[in-house]
C-alpha atoms as a PDB file:
ATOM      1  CA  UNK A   1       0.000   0.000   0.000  1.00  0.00           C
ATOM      2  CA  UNK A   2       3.228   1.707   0.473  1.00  0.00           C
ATOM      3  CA  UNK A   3       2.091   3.109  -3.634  1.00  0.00           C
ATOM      4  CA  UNK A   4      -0.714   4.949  -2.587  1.00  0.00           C
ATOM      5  CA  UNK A   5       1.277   6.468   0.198  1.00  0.00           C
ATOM      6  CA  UNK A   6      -0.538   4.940   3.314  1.00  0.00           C
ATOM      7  CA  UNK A   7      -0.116   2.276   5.517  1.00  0.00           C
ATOM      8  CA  UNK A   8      -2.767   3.066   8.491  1.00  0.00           C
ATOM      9  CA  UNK A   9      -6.374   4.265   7.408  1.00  0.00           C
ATOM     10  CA  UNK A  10      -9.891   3.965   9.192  1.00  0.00           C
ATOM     11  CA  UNK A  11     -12.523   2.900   7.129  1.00  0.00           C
ATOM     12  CA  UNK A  12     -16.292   4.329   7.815  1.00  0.00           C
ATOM     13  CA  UNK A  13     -19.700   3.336   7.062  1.00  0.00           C
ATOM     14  CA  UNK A  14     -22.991   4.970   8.327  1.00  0.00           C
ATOM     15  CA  UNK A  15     -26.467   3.519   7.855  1.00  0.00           C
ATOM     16  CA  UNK A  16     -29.429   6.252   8.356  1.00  0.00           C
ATOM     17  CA  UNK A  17     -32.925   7.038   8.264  1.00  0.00           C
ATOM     18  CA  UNK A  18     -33.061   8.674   4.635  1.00  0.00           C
ATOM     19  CA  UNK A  19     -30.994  10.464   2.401  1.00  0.00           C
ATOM     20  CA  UNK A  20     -30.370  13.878   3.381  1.00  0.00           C
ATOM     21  CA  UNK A  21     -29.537  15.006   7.126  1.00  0.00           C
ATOM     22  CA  UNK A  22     -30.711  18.581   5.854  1.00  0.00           C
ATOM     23  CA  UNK A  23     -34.407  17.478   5.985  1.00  0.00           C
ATOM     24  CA  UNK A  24     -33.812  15.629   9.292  1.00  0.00           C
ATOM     25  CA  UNK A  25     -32.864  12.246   8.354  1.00  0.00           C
ATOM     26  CA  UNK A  26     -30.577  10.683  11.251  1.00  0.00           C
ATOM     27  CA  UNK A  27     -27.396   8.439  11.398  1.00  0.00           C
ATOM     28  CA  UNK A  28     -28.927   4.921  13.024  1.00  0.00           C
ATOM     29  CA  UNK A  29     -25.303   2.774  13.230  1.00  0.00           C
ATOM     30  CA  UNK A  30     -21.425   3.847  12.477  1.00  0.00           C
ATOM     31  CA  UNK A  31     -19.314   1.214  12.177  1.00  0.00           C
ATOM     32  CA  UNK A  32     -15.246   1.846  11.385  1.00  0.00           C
ATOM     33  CA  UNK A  33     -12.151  -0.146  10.953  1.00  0.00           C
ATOM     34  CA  UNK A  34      -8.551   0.849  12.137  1.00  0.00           C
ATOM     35  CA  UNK A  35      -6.620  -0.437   9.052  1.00  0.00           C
ATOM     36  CA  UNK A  36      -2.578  -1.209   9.816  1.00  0.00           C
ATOM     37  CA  UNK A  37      -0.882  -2.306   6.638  1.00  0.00           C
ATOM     38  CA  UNK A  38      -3.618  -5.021   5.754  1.00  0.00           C
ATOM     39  CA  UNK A  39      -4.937  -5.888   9.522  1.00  0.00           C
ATOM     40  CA  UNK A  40      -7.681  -4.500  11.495  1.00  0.00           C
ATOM     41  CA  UNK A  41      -6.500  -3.063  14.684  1.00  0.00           C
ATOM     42  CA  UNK A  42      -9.274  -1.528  15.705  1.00  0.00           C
ATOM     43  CA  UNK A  43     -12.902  -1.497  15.184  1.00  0.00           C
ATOM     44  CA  UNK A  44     -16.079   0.886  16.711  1.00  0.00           C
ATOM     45  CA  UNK A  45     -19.548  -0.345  16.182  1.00  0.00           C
ATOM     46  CA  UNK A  46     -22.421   1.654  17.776  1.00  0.00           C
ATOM     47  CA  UNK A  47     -26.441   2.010  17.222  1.00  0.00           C
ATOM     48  CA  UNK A  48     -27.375   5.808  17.515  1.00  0.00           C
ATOM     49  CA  UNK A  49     -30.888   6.874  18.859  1.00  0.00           C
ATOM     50  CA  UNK A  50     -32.489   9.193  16.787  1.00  0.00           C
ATOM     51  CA  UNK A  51     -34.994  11.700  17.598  1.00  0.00           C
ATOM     52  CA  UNK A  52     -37.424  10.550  14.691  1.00  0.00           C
ATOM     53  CA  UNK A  53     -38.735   6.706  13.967  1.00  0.00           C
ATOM     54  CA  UNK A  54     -37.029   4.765  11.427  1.00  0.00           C
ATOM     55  CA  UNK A  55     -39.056   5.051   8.307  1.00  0.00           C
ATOM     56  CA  UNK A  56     -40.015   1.235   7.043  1.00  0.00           C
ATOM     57  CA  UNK A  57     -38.499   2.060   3.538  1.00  0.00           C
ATOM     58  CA  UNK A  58     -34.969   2.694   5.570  1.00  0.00           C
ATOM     59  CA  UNK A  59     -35.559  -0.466   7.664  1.00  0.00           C
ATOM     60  CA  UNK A  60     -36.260  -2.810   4.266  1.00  0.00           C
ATOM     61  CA  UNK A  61     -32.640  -1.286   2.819  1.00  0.00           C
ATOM     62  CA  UNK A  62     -30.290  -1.791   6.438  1.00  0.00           C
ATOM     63  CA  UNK A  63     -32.950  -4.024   8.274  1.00  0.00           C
ATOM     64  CA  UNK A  64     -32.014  -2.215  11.586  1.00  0.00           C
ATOM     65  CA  UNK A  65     -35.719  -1.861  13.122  1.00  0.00           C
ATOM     66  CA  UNK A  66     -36.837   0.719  15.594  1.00  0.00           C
ATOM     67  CA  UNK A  67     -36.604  -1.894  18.203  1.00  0.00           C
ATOM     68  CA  UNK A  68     -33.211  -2.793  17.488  1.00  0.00           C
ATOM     69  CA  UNK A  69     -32.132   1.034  17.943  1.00  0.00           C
ATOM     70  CA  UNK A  70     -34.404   1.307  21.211  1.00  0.00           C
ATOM     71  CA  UNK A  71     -32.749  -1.502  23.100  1.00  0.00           C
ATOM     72  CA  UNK A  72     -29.008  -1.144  22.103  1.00  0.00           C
ATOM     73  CA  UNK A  73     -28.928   2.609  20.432  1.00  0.00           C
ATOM     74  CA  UNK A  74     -26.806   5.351  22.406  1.00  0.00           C
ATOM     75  CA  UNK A  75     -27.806   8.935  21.950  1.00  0.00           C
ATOM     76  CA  UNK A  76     -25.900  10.849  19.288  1.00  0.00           C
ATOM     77  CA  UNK A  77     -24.352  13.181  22.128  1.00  0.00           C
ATOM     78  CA  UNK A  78     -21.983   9.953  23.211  1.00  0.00           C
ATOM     79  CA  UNK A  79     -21.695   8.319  20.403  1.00  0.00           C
ATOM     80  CA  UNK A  80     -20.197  10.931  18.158  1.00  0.00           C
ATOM     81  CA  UNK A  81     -17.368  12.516  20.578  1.00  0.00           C
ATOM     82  CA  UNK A  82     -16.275   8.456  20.884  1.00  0.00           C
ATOM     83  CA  UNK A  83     -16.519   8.714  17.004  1.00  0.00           C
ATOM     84  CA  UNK A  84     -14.218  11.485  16.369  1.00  0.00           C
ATOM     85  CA  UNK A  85     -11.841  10.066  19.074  1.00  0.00           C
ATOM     86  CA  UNK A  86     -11.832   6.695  17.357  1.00  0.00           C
ATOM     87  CA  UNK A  87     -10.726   8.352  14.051  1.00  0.00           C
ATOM     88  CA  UNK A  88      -8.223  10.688  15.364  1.00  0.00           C
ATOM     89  CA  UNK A  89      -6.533  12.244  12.928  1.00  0.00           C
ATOM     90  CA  UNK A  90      -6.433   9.224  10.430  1.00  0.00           C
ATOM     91  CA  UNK A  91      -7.207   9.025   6.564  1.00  0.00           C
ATOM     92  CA  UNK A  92     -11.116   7.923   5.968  1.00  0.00           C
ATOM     93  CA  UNK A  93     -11.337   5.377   3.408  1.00  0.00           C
ATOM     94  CA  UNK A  94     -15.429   4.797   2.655  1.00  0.00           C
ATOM     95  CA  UNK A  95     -17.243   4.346  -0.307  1.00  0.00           C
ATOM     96  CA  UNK A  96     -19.628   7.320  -1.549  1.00  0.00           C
ATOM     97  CA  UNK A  97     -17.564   9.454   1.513  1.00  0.00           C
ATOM     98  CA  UNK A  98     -19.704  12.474   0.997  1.00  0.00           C
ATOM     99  CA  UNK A  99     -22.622  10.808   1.862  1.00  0.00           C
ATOM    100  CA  UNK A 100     -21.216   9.446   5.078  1.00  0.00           C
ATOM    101  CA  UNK A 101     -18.990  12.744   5.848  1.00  0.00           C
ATOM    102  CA  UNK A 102     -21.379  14.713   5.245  1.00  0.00           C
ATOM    103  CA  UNK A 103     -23.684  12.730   8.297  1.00  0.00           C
ATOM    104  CA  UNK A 104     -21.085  12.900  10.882  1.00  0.00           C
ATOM    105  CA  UNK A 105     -20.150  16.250  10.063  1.00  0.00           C
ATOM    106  CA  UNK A 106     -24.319  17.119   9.870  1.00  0.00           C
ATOM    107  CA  UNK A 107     -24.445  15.719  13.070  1.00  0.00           C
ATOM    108  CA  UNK A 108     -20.889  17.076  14.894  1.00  0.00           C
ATOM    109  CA  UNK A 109     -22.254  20.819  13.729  1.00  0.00           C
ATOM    110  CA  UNK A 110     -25.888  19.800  15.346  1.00  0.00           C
ATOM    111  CA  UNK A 111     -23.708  18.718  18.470  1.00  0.00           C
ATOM    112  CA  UNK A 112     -21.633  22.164  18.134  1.00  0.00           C
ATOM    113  CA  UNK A 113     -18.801  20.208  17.335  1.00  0.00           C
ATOM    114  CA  UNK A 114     -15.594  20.436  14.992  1.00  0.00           C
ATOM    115  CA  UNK A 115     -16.189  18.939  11.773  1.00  0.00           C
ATOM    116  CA  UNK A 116     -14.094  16.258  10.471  1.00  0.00           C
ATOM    117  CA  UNK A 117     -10.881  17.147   8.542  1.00  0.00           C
ATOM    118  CA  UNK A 118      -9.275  14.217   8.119  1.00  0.00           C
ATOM    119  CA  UNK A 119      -8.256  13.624   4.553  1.00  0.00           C
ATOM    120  CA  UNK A 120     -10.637  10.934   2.770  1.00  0.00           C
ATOM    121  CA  UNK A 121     -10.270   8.514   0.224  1.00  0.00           C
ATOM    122  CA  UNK A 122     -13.375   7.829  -1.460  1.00  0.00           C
ATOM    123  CA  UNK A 123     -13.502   4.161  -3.203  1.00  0.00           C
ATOM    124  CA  UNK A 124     -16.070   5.106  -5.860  1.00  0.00           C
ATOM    125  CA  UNK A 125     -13.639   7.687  -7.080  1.00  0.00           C
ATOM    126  CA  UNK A 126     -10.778   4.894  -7.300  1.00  0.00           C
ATOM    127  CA  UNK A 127     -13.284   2.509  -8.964  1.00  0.00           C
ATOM    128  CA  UNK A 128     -14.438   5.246 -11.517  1.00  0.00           C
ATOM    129  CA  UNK A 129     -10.712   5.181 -12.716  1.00  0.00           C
ATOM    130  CA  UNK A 130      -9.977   1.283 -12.879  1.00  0.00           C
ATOM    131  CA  UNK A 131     -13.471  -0.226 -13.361  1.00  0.00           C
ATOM    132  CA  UNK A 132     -16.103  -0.084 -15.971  1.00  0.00           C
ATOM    133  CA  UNK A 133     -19.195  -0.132 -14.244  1.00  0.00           C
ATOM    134  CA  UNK A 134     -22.980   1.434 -15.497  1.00  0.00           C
ATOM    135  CA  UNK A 135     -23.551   1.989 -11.632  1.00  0.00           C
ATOM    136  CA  UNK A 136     -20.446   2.296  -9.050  1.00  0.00           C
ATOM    137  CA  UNK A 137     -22.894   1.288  -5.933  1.00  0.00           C
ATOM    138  CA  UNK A 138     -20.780  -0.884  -3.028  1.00  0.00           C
ATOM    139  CA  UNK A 139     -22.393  -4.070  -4.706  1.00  0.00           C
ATOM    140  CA  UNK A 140     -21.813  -3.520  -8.123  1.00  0.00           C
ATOM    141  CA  UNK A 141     -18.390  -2.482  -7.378  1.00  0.00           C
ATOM    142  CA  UNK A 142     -17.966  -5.465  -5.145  1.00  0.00           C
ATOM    143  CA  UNK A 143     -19.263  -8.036  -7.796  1.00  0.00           C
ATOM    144  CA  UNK A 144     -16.985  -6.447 -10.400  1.00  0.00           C
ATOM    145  CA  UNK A 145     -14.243  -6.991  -7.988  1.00  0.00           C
ATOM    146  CA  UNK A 146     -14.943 -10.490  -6.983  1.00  0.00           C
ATOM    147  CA  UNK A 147     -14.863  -9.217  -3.495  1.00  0.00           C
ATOM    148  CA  UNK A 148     -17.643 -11.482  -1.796  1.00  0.00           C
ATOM    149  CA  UNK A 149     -20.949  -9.484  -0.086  1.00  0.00           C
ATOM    150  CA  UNK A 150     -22.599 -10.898   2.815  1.00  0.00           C
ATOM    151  CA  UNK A 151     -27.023 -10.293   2.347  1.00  0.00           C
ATOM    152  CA  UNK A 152     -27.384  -7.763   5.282  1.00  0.00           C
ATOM    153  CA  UNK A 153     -26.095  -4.684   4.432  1.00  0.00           C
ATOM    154  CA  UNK A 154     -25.466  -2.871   7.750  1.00  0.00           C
ATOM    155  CA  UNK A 155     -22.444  -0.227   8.988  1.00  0.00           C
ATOM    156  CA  UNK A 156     -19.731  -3.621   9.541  1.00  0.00           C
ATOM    157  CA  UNK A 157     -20.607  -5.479   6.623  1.00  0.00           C
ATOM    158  CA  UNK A 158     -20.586  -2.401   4.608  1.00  0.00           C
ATOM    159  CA  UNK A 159     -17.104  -1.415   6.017  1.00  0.00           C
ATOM    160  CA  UNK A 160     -15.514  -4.749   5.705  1.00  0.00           C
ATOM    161  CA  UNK A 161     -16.781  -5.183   2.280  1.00  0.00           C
ATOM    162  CA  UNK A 162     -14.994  -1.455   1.533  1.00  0.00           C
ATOM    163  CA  UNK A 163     -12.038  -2.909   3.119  1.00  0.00           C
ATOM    164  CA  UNK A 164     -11.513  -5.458   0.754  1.00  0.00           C
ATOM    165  CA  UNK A 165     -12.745  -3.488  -2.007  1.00  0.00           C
ATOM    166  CA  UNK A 166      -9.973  -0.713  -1.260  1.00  0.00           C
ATOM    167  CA  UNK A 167      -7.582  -3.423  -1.301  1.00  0.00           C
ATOM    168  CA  UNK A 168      -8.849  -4.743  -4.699  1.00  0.00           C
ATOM    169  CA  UNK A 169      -8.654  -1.467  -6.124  1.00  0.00           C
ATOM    170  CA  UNK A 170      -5.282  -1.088  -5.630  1.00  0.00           C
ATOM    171  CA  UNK A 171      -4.148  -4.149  -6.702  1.00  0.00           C
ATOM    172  CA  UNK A 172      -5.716  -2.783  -9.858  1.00  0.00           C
ATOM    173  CA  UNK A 173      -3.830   0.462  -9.654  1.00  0.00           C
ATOM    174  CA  UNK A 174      -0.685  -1.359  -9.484  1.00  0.00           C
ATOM    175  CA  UNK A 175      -1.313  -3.721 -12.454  1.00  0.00           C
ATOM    176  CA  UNK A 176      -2.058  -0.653 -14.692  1.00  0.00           C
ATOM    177  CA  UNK A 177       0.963   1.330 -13.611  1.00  0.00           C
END
């Protein structure tokens, strides 16, 4: 990994309520990876209760229920400062970053907290350059990749598979070089 100038990275995945934390939708679970070389030295999994329910149509895409969040979630307030501690000042690998960037930061500002500044590596802009896809989603990406995809598609699963995707990507960056 030495070409792409890292060797330690955190990788980050947040499932939500909806699309756009303007209009209110929530972060439900983060889930990140400390990356060393090509080992996991550290991982942070946490539910987050939301203010709002968890609309059905969120629940049928991450199949975290409202039940699920109400017995294990933490509120937002603990979770996030643990977040941003967990990160440190580390690169952020994650696929579609602004999406999940722009959460955490949505909800650090809401929190009257420092945004994130870490520098980010976002694997849909690696895949765009070494992969000819119609759609760069973590699946199709994945599939391309041969990178095997678990059903449930929740924060961990989502990281893990953008672990291994990173790592497939470059390989490909190498082979091209």
């Amino acid at each position: 990994m030495a070409d792409f100038g890292i060797q330690d990275f955190v990788v980050l995945d947040v499932e939500t309520t909806g699309l756009e934390p303007s209009m209110g939708d929530e972060i439900i679970e983060i889930a990140a990876q400390k990356i060393r070389g090509r080992e996991v030295v550290g991982e942070f999994v946490k539910m987050v209760k939301g203010t709002k329910r968890i609309p059905i149509e969120s629940q049928k895409v991450h199949g975290i229920s409202q039940a699920d969040v109400d017995a294990n979630g933490l509120p937002e307030a603990e979770v996030l400062p643990q977040l941003v501690e967990f990160l440190g000042s580390s690169i952020i690998v994650a696929h579609n970053a602004a999406f999940d960037i722009g959460f955490v930061n949505s909800h650090l500002r809401r929190l009257n907290l420092p945004e994130l500044t870490n520098r980010v590596i976002d694997t849909i802009e690696i895949a765009k350059r070494y992969c000819l896809l119609a759609s760069y989603k973590l699946s199709n990406v994945a599939a391309f990749l041969k990178v095997p995809q678990p059903s449930a598609h929740r924060a961990l699963v989502d990281v893990i598979t953008t672990r291994e995707v990173f790592f497939k990507l470059i390989e490909r960056a190498k082979e091209k070089k």
